[in-house]
Protein backbone atom coordinates (compact mmCIF):
# COMPACT_ATOMS: atom_id res chain seq x y z
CA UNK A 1 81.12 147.68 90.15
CA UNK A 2 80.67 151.67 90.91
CA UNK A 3 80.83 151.09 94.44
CA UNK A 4 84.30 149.87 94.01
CA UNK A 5 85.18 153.12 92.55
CA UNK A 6 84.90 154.87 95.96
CA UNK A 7 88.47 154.83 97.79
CA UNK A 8 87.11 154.23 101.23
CA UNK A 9 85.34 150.80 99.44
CA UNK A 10 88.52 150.00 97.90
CA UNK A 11 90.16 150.24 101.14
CA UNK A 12 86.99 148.48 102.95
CA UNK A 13 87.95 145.18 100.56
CA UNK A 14 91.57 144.97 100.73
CA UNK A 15 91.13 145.21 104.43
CA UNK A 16 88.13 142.62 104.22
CA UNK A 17 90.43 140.32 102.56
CA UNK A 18 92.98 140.39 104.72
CA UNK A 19 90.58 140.10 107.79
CA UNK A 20 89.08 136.61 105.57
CA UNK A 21 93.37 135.13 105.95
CA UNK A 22 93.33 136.18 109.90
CA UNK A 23 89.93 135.10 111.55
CA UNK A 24 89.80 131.37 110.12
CA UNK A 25 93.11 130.78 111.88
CA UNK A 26 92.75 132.47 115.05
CA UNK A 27 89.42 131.34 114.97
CA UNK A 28 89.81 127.62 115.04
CA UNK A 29 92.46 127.52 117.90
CA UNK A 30 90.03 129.50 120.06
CA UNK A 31 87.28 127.15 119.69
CA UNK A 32 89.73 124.26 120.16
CA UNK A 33 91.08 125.49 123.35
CA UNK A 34 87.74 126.39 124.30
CA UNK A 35 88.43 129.98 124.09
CA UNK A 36 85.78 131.73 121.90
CA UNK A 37 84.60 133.83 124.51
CA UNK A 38 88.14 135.12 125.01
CA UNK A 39 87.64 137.24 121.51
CA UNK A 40 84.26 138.71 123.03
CA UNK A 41 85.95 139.44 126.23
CA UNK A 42 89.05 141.54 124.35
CA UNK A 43 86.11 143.30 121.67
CA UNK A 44 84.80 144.22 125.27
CA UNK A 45 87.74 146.06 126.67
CA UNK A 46 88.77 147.65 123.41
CA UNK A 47 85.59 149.58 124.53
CA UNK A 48 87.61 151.09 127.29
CA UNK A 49 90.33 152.00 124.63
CA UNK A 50 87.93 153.45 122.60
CA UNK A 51 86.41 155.52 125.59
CA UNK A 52 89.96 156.80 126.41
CA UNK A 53 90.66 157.84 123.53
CA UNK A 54 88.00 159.69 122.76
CA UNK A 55 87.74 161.51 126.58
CA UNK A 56 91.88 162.52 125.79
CA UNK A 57 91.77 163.73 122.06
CA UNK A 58 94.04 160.47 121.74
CA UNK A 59 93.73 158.04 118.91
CA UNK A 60 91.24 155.26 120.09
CA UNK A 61 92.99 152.34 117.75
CA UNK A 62 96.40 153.49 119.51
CA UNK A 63 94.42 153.29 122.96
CA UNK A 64 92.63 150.23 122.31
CA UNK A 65 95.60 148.42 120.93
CA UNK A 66 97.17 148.98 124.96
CA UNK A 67 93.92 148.31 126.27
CA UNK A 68 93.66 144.62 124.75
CA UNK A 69 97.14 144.15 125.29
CA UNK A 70 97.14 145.30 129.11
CA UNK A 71 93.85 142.59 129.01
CA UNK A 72 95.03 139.54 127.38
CA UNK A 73 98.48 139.40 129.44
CA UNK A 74 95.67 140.34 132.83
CA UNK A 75 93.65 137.16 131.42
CA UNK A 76 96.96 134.98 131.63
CA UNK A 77 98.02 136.35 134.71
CA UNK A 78 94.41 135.71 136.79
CA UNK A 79 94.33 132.47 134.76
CA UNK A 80 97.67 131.07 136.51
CA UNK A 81 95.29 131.42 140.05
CA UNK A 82 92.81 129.32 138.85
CA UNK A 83 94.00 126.63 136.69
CA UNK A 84 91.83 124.16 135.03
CA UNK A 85 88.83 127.32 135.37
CA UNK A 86 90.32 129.63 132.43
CA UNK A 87 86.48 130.73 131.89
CA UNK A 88 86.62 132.60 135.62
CA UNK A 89 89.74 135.37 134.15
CA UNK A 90 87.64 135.95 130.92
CA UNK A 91 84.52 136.51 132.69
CA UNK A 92 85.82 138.62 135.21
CA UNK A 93 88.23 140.84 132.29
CA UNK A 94 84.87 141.09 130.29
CA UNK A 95 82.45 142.10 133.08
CA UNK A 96 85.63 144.67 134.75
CA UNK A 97 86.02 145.78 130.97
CA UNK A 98 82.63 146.68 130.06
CA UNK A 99 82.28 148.20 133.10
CA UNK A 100 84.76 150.41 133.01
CA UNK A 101 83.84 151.44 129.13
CA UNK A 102 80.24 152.63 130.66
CA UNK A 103 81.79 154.44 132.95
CA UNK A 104 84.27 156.62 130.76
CA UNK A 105 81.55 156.67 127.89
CA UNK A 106 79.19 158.46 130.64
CA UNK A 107 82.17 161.29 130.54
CA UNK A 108 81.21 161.52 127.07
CA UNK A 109 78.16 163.94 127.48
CA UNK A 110 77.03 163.00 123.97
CA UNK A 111 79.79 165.24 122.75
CA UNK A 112 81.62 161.81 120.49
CA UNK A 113 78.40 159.95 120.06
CA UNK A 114 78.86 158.85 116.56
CA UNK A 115 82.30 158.19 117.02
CA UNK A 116 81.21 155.71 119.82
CA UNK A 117 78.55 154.53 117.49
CA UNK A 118 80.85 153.91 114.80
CA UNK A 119 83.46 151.48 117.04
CA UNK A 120 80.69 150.07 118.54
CA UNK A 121 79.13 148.79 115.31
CA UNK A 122 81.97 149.69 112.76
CA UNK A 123 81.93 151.79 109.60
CA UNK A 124 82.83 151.24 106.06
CA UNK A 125 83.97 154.94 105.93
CA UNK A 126 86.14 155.47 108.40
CA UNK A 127 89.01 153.22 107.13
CA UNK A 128 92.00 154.45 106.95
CA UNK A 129 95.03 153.28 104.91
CA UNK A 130 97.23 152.90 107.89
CA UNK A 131 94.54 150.40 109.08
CA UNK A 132 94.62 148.51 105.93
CA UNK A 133 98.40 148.18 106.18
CA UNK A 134 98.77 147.45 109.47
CA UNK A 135 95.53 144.54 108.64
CA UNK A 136 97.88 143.44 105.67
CA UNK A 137 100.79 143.20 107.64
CA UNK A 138 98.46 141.08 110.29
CA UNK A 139 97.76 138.72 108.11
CA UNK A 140 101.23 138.02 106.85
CA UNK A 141 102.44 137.54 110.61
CA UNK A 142 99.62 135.35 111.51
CA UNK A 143 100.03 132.77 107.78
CA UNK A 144 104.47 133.09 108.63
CA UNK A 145 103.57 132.16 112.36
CA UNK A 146 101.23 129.31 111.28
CA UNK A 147 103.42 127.84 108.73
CA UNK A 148 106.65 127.70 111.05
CA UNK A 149 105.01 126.90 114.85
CA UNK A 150 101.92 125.00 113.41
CA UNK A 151 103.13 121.84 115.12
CA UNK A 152 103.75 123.69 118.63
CA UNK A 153 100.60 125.08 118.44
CA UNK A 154 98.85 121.69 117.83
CA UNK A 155 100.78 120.04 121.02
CA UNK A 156 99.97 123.18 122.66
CA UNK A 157 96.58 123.15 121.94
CA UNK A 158 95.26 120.00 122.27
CA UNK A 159 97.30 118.83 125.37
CA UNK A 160 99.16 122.09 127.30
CA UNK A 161 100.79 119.00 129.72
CA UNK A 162 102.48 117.37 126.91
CA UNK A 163 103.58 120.74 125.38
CA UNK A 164 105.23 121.49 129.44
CA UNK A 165 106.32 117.83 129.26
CA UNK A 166 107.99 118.59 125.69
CA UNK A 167 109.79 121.63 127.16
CA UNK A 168 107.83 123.96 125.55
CA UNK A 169 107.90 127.67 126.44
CA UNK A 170 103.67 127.06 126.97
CA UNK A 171 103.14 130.41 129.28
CA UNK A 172 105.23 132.02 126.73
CA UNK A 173 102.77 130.66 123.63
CA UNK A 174 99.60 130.96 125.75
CA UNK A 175 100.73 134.61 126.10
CA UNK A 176 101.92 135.57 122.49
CA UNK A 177 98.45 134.00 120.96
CA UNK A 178 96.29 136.03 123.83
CA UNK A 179 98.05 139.14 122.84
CA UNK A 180 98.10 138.44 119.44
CA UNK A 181 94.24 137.68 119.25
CA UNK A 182 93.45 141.32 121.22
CA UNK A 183 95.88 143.14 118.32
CA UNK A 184 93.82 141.78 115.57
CA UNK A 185 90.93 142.81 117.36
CA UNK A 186 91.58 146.35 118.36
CA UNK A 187 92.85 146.70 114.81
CA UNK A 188 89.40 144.95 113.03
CA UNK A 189 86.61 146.78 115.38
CA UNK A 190 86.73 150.51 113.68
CA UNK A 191 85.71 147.67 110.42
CA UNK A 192 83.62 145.21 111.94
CA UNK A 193 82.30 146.82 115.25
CA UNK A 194 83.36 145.85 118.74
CA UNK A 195 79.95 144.22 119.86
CA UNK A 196 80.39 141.76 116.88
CA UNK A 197 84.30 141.35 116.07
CA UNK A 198 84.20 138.26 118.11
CA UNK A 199 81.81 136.59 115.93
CA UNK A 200 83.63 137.43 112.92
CA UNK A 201 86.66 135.57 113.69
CA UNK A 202 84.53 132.55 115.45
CA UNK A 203 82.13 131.96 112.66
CA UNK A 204 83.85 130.85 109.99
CA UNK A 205 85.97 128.54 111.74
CA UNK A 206 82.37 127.20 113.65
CA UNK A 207 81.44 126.62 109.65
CA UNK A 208 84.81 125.20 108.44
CA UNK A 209 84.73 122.86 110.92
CA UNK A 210 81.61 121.31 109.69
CA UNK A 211 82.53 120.87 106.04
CA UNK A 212 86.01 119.57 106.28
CA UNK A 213 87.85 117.11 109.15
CA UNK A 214 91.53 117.99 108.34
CA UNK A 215 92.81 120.67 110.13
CA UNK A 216 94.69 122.59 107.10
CA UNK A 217 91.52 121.85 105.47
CA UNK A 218 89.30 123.53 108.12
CA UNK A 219 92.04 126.86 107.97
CA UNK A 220 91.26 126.98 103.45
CA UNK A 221 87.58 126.60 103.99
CA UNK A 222 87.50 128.91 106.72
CA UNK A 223 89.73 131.17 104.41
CA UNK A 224 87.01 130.75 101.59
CA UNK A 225 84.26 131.02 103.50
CA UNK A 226 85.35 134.29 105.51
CA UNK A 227 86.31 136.16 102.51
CA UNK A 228 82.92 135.02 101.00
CA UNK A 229 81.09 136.30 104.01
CA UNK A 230 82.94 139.61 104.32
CA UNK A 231 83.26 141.10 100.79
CA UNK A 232 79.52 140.02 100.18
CA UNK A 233 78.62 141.59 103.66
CA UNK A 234 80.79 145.00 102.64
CA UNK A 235 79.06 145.01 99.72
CA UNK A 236 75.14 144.47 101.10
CA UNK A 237 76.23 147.25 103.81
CA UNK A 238 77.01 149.21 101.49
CA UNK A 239 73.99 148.86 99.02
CA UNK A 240 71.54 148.63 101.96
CA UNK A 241 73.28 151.39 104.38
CA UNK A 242 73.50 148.92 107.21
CA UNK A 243 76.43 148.42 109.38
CA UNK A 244 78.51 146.62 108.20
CA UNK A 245 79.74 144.30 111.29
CA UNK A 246 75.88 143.50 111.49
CA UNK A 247 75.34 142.31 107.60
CA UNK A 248 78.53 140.22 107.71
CA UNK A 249 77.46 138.17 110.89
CA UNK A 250 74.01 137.55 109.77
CA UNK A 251 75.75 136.13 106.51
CA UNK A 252 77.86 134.00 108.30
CA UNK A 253 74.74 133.01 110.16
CA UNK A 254 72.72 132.12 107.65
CA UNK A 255 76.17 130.15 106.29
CA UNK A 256 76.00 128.21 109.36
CA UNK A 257 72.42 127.46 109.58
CA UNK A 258 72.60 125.92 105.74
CA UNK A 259 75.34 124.01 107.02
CA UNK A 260 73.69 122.66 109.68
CA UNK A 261 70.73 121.67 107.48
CA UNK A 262 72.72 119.78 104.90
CA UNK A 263 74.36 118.08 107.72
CA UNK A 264 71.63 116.95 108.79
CA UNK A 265 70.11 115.81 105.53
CA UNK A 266 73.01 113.99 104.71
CA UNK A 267 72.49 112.22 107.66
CA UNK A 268 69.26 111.74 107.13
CA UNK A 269 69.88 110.11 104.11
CA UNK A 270 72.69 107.84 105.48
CA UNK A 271 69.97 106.54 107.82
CA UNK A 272 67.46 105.57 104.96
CA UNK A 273 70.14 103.93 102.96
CA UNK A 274 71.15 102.01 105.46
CA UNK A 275 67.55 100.84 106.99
């Protein structure tokens, strides 16, 4: 295609791909540990990295990778007060966050505008390689850490008592997976935008999760599926000059809502057949 002649669209899909390998894995243990607020939360106080960076003359993916690092290990910290209420740190991280972004943005004085604009609902353009490595290198981390602490993570997951029981290190895990959630973030929101990251790396997982009942088999279809949503998205934002965060949700919203509707044919038919 002569849209994939471009360098900065070349860049956009190797990047997208290797966002597709990330997001259905971090995705599904979020919504399993009834977490997927937590990515909205970190996409909120990258803002404040973004803001920083901008009011220094500092690279805002450098700031906003300390900024969602400084927030996830704040989100385990508060969370040790109020056990059993892990919602309570993540709304109060995500209201102090956004917050704190207005506040430095308002510094601003419509001198970086379109730089704000372009974090806040990402840009095709402004890739860089270094962000396309760094998005490669992601992904690797995330499939070698799956493959060799899967089962941890499932004990972990579904019962954090057993896990403690077990002698697992489950501060220490709680911790890593926090952190390692805001990195992908910070790195993914000059791409997909930091009001709609989060529901780039929920999504898919929310639709995986409907269409298969194995858990590796939720990760593949979630794989498929997100690299479906985002190269097709890239390439509508491109064609169409919309941003590009914005095209790939509403594709993985429409995804969902067919989902939902064969789902609830099927069912529909089950009923018949039996009556």
């Amino acid at each position: 295609m002569e849209m994939f002649q471009y360098g900065f669209m070349q860049r956009a899909l190797v990047a997208g791909l290797a966002m597709a390998v990330v997001t259905p894995i971090l995705g599904l243990f979020l919504i399993i540990r009834r977490q997927s607020l937590l990515a909205d939360t970190l996409a909120h106080v990258s803002l404040v990295g973004v803001s920083l960076g901008l009011l220094w003359n500092l690279n805002p993916t450098i700031m906003t990778l300390f900024a969602v690092i400084l927030a996830a290990l704040g989100i385990e910290f508060i969370g040790k007060y109020y056990k059993g209420f892990s919602e309570i740190a993540i709304a109060i991280l995500m209201s102090g966050g956004m917050g704190t972004a207005l506040i430095l943005l308002s510094f601003q004085s419509g001198k970086s505008s379109m730089s704000v604009e372009q974090f806040l609902f990402g840009s095709i353009v402004v890739i860089t390689k270094e962000q396309v490595y760094i998005l490669i290198g992601l992904a690797i981390l995330v499939v070698i850490g799956y493959l060799i602490f899967r089962k941890p993570l499932y004990v972990l997951t579904f019962d954090s008592d057993t896990a403690h029981t077990a002698g697992l290190p489950v501060g220490f895990m709680s911790t890593m997976f926090t952190v390692l959630t805001g990195v992908v973030i910070s790195v993914m929101m000059p791409i997909a935008g930091a009001l709609l990251v989060s529901a780039i790396i929920v999504l898919p997982a929310s639709i995986a999760i409907r269409l298969s009942r194995s858990f590796t088999g939720v990760i593949i279809t979630g794989i498929v599926i997100s690299a479906f949503g985002i190269v097709s998205g890239l390439i509508s934002s491109y064609q169409f000059d919309t941003p590009p965060g914005a095209t790939i949700t509403m594709i993985f919203i429409t995804l969902l809502i067919i989902s939902l509707l064969a789902t609830a044919i099927k069912n529909q038919f089950k009923k018949l057949k039996s009556n």
